[in-house]
Protein backbone atom coordinates (compact mmCIF):
# COMPACT_ATOMS: atom_id res chain seq x y z
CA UNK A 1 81.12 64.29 122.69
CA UNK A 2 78.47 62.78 124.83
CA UNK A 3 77.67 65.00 127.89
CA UNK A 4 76.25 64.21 131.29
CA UNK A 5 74.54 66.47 133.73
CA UNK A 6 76.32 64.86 137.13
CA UNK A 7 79.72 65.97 138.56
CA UNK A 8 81.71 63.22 138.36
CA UNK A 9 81.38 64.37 134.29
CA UNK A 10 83.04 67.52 134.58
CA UNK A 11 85.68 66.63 137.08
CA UNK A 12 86.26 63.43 134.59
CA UNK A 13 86.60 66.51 132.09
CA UNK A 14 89.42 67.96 134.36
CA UNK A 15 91.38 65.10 134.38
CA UNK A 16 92.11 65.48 131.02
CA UNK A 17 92.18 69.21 130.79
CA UNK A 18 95.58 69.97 129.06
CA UNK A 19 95.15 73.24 129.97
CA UNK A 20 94.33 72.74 133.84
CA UNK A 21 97.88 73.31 135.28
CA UNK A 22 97.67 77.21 134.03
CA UNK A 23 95.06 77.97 136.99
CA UNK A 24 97.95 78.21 139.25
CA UNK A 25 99.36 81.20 137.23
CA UNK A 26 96.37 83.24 138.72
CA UNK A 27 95.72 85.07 141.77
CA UNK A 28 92.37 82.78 143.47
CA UNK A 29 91.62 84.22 146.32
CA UNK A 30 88.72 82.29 147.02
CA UNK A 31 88.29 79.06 145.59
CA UNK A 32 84.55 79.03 146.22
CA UNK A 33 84.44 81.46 143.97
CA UNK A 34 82.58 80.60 140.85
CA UNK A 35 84.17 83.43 138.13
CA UNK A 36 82.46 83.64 135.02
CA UNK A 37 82.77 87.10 134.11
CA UNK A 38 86.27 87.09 132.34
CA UNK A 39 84.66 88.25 128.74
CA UNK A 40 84.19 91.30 131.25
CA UNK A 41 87.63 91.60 133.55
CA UNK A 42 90.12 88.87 133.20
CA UNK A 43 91.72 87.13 136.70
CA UNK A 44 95.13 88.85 138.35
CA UNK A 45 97.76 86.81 136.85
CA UNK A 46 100.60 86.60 139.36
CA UNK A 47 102.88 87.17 137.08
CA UNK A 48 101.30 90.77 136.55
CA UNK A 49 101.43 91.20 140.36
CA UNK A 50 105.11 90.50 140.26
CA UNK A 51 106.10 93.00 137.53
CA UNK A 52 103.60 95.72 139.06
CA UNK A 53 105.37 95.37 142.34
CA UNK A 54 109.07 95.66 140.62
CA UNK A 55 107.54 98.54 138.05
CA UNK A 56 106.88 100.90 141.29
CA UNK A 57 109.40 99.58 143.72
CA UNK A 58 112.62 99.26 141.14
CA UNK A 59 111.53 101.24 137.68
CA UNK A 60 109.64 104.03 139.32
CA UNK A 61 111.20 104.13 142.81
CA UNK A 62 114.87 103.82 141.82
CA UNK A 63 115.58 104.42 138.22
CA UNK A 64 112.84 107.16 138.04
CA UNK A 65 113.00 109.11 134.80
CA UNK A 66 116.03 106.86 133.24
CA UNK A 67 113.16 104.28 132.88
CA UNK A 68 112.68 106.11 130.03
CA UNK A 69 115.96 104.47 128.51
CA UNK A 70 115.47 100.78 129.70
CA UNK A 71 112.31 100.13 127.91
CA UNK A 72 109.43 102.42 128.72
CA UNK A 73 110.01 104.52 125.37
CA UNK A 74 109.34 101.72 123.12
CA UNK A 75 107.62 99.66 125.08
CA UNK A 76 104.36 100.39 122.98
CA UNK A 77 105.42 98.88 120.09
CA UNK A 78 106.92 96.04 122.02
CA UNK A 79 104.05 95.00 123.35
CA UNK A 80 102.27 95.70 120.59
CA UNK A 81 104.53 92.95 118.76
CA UNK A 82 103.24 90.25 121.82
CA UNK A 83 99.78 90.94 120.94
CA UNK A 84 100.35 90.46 117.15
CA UNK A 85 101.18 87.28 117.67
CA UNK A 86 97.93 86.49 119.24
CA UNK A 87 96.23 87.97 116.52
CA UNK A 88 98.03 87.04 113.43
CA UNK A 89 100.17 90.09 112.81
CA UNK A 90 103.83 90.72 112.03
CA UNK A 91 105.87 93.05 113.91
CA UNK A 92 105.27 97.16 113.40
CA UNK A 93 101.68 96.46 113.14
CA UNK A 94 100.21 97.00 116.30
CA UNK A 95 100.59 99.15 119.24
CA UNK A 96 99.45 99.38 122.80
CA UNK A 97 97.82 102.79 123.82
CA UNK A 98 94.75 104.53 124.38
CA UNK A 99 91.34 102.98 125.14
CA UNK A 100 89.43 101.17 122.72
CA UNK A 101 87.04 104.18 121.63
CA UNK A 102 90.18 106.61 121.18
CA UNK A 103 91.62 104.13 118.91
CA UNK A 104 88.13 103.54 116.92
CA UNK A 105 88.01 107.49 116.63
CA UNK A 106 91.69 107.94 115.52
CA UNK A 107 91.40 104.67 112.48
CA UNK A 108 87.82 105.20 111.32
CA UNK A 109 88.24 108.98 111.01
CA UNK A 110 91.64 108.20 109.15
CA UNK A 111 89.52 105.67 106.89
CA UNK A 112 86.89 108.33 106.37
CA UNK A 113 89.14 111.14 105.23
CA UNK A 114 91.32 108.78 103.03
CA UNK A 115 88.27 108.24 100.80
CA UNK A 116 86.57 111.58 100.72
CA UNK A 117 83.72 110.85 98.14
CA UNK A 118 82.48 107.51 100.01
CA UNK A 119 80.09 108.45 102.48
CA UNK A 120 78.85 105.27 103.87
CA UNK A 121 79.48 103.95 107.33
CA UNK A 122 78.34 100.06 107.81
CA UNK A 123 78.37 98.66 111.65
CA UNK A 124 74.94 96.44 113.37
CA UNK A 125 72.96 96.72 116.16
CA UNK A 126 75.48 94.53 117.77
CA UNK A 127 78.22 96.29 117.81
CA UNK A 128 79.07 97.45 121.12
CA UNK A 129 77.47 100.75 121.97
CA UNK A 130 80.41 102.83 122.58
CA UNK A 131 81.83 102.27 119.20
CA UNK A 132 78.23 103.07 117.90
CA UNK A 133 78.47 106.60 120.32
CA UNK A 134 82.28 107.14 118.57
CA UNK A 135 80.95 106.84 114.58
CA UNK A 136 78.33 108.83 115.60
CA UNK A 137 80.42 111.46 116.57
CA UNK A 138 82.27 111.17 113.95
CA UNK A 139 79.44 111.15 111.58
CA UNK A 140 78.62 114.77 113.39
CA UNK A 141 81.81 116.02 113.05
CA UNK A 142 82.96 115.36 109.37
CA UNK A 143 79.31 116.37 108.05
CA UNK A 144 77.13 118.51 110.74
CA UNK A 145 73.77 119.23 110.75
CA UNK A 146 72.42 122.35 109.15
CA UNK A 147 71.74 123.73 112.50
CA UNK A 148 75.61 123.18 113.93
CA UNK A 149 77.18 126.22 112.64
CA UNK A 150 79.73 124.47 111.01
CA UNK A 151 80.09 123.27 107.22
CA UNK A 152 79.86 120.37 105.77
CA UNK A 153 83.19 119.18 104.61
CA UNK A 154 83.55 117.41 101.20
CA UNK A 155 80.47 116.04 98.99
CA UNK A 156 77.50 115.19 100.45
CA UNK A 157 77.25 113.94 104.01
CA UNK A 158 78.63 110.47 105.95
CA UNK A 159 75.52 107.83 106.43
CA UNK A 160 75.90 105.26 108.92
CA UNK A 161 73.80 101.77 108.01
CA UNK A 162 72.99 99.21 111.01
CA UNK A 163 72.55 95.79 109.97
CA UNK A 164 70.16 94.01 112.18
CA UNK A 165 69.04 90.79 113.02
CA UNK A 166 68.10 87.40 111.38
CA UNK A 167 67.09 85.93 114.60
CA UNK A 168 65.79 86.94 117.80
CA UNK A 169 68.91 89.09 118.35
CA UNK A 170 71.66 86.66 118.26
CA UNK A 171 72.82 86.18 114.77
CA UNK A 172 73.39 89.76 112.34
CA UNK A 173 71.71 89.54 109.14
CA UNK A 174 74.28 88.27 106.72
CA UNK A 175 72.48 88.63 103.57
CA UNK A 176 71.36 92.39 104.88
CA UNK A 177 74.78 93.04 105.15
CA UNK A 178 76.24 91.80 102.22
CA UNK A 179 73.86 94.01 100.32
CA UNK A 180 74.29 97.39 102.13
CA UNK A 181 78.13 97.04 101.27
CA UNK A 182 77.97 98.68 98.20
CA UNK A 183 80.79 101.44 95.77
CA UNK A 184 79.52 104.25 98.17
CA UNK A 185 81.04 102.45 101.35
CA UNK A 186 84.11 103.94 102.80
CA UNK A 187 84.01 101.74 106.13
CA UNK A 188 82.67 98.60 107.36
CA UNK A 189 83.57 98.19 111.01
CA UNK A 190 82.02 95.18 113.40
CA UNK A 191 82.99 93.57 116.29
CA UNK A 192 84.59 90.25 115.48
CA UNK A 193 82.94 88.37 117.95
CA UNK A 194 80.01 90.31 119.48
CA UNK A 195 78.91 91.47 123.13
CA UNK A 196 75.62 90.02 123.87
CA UNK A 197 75.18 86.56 122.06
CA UNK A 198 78.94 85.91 121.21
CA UNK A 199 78.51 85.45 117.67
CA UNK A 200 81.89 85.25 115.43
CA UNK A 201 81.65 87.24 112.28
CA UNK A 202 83.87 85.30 109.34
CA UNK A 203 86.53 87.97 109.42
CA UNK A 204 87.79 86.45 105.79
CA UNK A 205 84.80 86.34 104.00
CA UNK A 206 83.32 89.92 105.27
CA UNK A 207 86.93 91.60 104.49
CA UNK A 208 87.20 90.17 100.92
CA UNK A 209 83.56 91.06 99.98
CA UNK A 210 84.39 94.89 101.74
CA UNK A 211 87.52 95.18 99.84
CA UNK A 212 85.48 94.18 96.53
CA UNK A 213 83.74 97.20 96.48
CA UNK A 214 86.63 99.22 97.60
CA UNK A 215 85.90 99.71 101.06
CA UNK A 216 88.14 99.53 104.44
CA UNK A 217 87.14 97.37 106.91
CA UNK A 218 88.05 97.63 110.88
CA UNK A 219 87.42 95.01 113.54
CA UNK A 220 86.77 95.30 117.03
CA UNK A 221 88.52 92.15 118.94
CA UNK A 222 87.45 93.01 122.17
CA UNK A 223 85.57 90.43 123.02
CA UNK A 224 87.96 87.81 120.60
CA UNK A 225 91.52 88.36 121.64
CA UNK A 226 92.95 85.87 123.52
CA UNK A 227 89.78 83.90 123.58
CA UNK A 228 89.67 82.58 119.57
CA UNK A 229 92.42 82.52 117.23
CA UNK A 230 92.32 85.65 114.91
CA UNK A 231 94.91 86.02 111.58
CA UNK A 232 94.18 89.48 110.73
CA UNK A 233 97.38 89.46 108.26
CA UNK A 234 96.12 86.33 106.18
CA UNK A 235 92.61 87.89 106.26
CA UNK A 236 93.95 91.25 104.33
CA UNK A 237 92.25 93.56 107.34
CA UNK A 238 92.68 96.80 107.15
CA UNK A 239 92.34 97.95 111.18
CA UNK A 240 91.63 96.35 114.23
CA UNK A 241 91.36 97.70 117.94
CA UNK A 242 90.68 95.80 121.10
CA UNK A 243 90.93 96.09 124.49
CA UNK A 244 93.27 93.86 127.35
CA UNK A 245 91.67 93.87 130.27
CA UNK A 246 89.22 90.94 129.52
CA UNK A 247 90.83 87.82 128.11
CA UNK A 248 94.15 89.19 128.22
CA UNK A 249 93.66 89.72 131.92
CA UNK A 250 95.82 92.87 132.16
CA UNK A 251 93.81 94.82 134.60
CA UNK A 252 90.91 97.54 134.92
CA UNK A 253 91.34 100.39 133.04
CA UNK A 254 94.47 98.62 130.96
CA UNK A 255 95.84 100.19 127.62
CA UNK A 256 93.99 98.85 124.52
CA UNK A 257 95.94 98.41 120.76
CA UNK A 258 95.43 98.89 117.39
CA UNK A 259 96.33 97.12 114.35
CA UNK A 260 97.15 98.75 110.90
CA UNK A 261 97.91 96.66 108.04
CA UNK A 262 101.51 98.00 106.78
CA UNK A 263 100.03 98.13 103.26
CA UNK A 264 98.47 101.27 104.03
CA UNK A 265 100.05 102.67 107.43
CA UNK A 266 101.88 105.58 105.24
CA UNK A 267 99.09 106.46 102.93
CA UNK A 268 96.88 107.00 106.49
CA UNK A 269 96.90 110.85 108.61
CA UNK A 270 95.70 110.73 111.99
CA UNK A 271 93.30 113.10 113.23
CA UNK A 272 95.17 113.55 116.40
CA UNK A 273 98.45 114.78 116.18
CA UNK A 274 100.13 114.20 119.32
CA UNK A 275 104.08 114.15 120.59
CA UNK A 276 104.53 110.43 120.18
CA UNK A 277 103.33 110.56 117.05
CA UNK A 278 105.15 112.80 115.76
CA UNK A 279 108.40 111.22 113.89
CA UNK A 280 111.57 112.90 115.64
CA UNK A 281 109.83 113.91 118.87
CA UNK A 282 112.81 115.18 120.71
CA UNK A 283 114.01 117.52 117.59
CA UNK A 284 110.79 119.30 119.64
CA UNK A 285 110.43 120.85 116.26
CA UNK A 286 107.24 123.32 116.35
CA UNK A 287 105.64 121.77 113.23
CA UNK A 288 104.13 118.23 113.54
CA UNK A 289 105.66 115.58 111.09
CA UNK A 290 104.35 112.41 111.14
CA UNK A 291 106.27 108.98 112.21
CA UNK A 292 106.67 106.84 110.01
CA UNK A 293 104.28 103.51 110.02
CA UNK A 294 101.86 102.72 112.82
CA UNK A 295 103.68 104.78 115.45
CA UNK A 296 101.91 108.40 113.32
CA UNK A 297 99.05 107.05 115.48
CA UNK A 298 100.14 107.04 118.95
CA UNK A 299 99.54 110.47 121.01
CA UNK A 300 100.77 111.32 124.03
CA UNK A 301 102.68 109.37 126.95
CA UNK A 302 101.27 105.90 127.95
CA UNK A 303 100.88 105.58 131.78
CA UNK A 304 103.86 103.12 132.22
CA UNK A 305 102.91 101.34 135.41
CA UNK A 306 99.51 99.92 133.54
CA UNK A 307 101.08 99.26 130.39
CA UNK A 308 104.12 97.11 131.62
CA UNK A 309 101.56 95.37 133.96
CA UNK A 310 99.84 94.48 130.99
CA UNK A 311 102.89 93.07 129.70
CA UNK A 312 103.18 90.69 132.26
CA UNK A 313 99.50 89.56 131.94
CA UNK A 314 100.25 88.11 128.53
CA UNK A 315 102.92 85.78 129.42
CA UNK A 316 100.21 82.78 129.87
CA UNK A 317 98.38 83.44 127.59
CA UNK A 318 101.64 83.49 125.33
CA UNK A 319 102.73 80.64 126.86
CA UNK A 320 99.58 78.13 125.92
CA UNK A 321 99.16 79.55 122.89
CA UNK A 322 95.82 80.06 121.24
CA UNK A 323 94.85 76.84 119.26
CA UNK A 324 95.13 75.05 122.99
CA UNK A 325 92.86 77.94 124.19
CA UNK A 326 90.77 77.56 121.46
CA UNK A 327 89.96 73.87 122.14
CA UNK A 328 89.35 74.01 125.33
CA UNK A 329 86.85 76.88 124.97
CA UNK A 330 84.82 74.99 123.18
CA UNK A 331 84.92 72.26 125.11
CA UNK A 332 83.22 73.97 127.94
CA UNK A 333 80.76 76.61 125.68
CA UNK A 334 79.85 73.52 124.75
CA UNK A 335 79.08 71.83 127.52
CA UNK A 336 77.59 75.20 129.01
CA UNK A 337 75.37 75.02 126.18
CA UNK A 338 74.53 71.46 127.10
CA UNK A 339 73.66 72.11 130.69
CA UNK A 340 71.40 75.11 129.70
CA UNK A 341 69.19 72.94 127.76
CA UNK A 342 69.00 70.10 130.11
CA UNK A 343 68.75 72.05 133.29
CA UNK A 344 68.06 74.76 132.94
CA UNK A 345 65.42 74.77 130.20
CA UNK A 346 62.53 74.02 132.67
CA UNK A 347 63.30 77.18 134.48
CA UNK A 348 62.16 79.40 131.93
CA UNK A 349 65.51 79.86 130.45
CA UNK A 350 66.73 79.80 126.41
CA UNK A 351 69.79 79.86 125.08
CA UNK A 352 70.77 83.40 123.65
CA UNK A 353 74.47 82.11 121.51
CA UNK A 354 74.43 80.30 118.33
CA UNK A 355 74.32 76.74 118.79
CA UNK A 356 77.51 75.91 116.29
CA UNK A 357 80.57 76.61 118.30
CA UNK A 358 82.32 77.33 114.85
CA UNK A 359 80.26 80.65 115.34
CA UNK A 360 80.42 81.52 118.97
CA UNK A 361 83.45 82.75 120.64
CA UNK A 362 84.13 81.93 124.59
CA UNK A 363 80.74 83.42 126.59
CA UNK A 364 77.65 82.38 125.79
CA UNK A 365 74.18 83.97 127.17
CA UNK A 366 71.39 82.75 129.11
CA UNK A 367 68.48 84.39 128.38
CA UNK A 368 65.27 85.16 131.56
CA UNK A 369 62.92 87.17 131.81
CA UNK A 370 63.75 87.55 135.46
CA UNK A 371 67.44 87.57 133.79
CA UNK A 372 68.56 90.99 136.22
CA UNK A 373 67.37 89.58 139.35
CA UNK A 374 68.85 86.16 138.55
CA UNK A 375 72.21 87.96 138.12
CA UNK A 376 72.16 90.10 141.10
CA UNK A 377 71.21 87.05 143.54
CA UNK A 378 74.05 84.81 141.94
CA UNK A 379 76.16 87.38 143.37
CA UNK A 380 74.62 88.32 146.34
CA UNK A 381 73.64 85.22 147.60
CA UNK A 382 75.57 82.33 145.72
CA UNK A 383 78.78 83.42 145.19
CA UNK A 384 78.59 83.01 141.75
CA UNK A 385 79.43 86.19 139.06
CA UNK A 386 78.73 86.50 135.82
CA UNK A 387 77.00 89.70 134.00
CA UNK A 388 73.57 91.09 132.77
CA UNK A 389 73.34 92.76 129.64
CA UNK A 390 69.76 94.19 128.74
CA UNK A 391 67.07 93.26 127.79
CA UNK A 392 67.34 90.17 129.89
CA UNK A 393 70.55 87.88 128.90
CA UNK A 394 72.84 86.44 131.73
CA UNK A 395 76.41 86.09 129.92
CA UNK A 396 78.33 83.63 131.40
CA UNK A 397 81.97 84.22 129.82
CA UNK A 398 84.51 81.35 130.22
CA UNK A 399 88.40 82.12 130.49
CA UNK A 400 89.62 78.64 129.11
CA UNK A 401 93.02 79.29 131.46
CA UNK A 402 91.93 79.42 135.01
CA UNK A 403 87.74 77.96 134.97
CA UNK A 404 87.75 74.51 135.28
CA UNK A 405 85.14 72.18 134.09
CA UNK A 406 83.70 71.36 137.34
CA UNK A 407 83.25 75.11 138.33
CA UNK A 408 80.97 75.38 134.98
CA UNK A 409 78.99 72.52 137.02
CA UNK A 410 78.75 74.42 140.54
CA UNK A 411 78.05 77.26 138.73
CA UNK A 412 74.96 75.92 136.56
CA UNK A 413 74.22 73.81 139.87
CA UNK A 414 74.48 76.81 141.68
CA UNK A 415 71.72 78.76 139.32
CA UNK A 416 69.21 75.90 139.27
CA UNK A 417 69.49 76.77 143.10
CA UNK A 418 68.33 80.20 142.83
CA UNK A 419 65.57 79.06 140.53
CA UNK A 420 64.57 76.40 142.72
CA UNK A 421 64.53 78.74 146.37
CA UNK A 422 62.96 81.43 144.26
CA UNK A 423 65.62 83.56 145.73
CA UNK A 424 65.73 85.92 142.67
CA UNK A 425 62.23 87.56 144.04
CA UNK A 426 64.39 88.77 146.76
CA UNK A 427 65.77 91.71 144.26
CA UNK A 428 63.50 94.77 143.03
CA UNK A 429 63.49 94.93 138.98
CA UNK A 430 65.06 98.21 139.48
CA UNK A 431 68.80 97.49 138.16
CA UNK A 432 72.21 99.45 139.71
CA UNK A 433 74.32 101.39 138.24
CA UNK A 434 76.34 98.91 137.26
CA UNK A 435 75.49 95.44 135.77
C-alpha cells in the first residue's frame, strides 16, 4: 500500500477498518487519549467490568463458598481451553494460573530433570529478563557452585548459552543459534515474539531443528498472544507460557497460562507439588499423587475474582478472531513504520523493529538517544503513552481492537511536537522507578 503522511490518510484508513466497531467494547475514558502501551497493559474491556462487578456482588457476596460448585473449581482449565484457541491448542492443554515466571520455573525445571544427562540451556539476550533471572536460578539450583554447600545433582553441571545479535540489537543471530543447538541440549526456550524490537522467531522451523537433536523447546507468548496468530499444536511445541494482561487485556496483575503438549504431559513431574495438583485433592490423602495431564502442574488456589475477570476480557478478542487481528496489525506497524521514516527520521530517530512485517509482531520501537526524556514528556505533557525500554528505544505497541488509525497519526503528530518545542529538555536523564 501507498502511504501518506496527512490525516485525511489515516482517517481514510478508518473508514475501512473492519475491525473499528470493537473500540466500543472498551472502557475510553478519555478520548484524547493517545494509548499505545497495550504490548504493556491491555484497555478495560467492559465486558470485564461487567463480570468483575457480578463476580463480587453475586459469586462472592451471595453464593460465597458454593462458588466453588458453579464454576470456580474448574474454571482453570476452562479458560485455559479459550486461550488454546487463540494459540492453536486443543482442549486439556493449557491452563490459567500463576504468573509467567512461576510457570517458566515449574516447565523448564520439569524439562531439565526429564533429561538428566543434557546439560545445556539455550535462550538470547532478548529474552525478557525475568525469564533470564528464573533459568538462572534454576541453573543454581539443579547444579550449585562449589561454594553453595549443596551437591551437584546428576553428571556434570547445567550451562546456559545466550544467542546474541546479528544486528544492532533487533534481530537474534539465527545462524548462532542454529549451531549452539546441539545432542547436549536439554532446553531451548525464547520468547516468540520479543520485548524490545518485536521480532517473531519462526516457531516451526526453531522447534523442528530443537527436536532434531532431541531437545524440548518452550516459548514465551507474552508479547504474541492475542496480537499474531500462534499454532503451537501444528508446530509440535513442547511448552509455552504467557501472560494476559497485555493483549488479552485482562487486567494488572492477571493469571498467566501454560501450555503442555499432551504427548508428553504424563511422562513430565513438577517440581512443585501443590493441592491442585495433586489428582484426588479432596481424598486429602497425606501423600502427593499427581493429576493426571496438565492439571499435575497447577498448585494452589487461583484468586477467583482476577481469573474470571480475565475470562471476560477474552470475549473480543474471541469474538474477532485472530487472522482479522492479524491484518489489521500490520496494517498500522506498517504504517507506524512509514511515519517513522518520513517524520520522524530528521529528528534523530531510527527505527529499532525489523522492517518485514512477516517478522515483527504488533509494537514496534523508536529508537533516541534522548529516547527516556522523549517518553516521559509524551506523557507528561502530550497526553500521549507509550514505554521506554533501555538503552534508549520508545516502544510504541498497537492493540489492533481499540487504536484507530488516526490516533497512530496524533500520536506520531503529537511526537514531532515534542521534538519540534524541544520539550523533552524539560526532563533530567535520571529515569523513575518505573518506565
Amino acid at each position: 500500500m501507498d502511504f501518506s503522511t496527512s490525516k485525511d490518510f489515516a482517517l481514510q484508513l478508518d473508514s475501512e477498518d473492519k475491525l473499528a466497531s470493537f473500540r466500543d467494547l472498551f472502557l475510553i475514558h478519555d478520548p484524547s487519549l493517545i494509548y499505545l502501551d497495550g504490548n504493556s497493559l491491555g484497555v478495560l474491556p467492559k465486558s470485564a467490568q461487567a463480570k468483575a462487578r457480578e463476580i463480587v456482588d453475586e459469586q462472592w457476596g451471595k453464593d460465597l463458598i458454593r462458588g466453588w460448585n458453579k464454576g470456580w473449581w474448574e474454571a482453570p482449565s476452562r479458560v485455559g481451553d479459550k486461550i488454546g484457541k487463540l494459540i492453536g491448542a486443543d482442549a486439556g492443554q493449557v491452563l490459567v494460573n500463576d504468573t509467567v515466571s512461576l510457570n517458566l520455573f515449574k516447565l523448564a525445571t520439569s524439562a531439565l530433570t526429564l533429561q538428566p544427562n543434557k546439560k545445556r540451556i539455550i535462550t538470547d539476550t532478548f529474552n525478557f529478563p525475568s525469564d533470564l533471572y528464573i533459568l538462572q536460578g534454576i541453573k543454581n539450583l539443579l547444579s550449585p557452585s562449589p561454594d553453595s554447600g549443596r551437591g551437584a545433582r546428576g553428571e556434570g553441571k547445567h550451562e546456559i548459552i545466550r544467542i546474541g545479535a546479528s544486528d544492532n540489537d533487533i534481530t537474534p543471530n539465527i545462524a548462532e543459534l542454529e549451531s549452539a543447538i546441539n545432542e547436549n541440549t536439554a532446553l531451548v526456550t525464547l520468547s516468540h515474539v520479543v520485548f524490545k524490537s518485536g521480532y517473531i522467531y519462526d516457531m516451526q522451523r526453531i522447534t523442528e531443528l530443537a527436536h532434531a537433536k532431541g531437545a524440548l523447546v518452550l516459548w514465551d507468548l507474552s508479547h504474541s498472544v492475542g496480537s499474531i496468530p500462534i499454532e503451537l499444536d501444528k508446530c509440535n511445541a513442547d511448552f509455552a507460557i504467557g501472560c494476559t494482561y497485555k493483549y488479552l487485556n485482562g487486567g494488572p496483575g492477571a493469571q498467566a497460562f501454560l501450555y503442555v503438549n499432551k504427548k508428553i504431559q504424563n511422562k513430565l513431574s513438577s517440581p512443585i507439588w501443590g493441592w491442585w495438583g495433586q489428582k484426588n485433592p479432596f481424598d486429602f490423602s497425606l501423600d502427593y499423587e499427581p493429576a493426571d495431564g496438565a492439571q499435575r502442574f497447577l498448585v494452589g488456589t487461583q484468586p477467583m475474582i482476577s481469573l474470571l475477570t480475565m475470562e471476560a476480557a477474552l470475549e473480543p478478542t474471541l469474538q474477532a478472531g485472530m487472522d482479522a487481528i492479524r491484518q489489521k496489525s500490520i496494517l498500522m506497524t506498517d504504517y507506524a513504520v512509514y511515519l517513522t521514516e518520513n517524520v520522524l527520521a530528521k529528528y534523530g530517530f531510527t527505527l529499532g523493529s525489523p522492517i518485514d512485517s512477516s517478522q515483527r509482531g504488533s509494537h514496534i520501537s523508536i529508537r533516541h538517544e534522548d529516547g527516556y526524556r522523549i517518553n516521559r514528556a509524551l506523557i507528561e505533557e502530550m497526553n500521549v503513552i507509550p514505554d521506554f525500554r533501555a538503552p534508549d528505544n520508545i516502544r510504541l505497541g498497537f492493540a489492533p481492537l481499540y487504536i484507530s488509525f488516526s490516533e497512530v497519526w496524533e500520536g506520531f503528530d503529537r511526537i514531532k511536537r515534542v521534538m519540534e518545542e524541544k520539550r523533552y529538555e524539560n526532563y533530567p536523564k535520571q529515569k523513575l522507578a518505573v518506565t
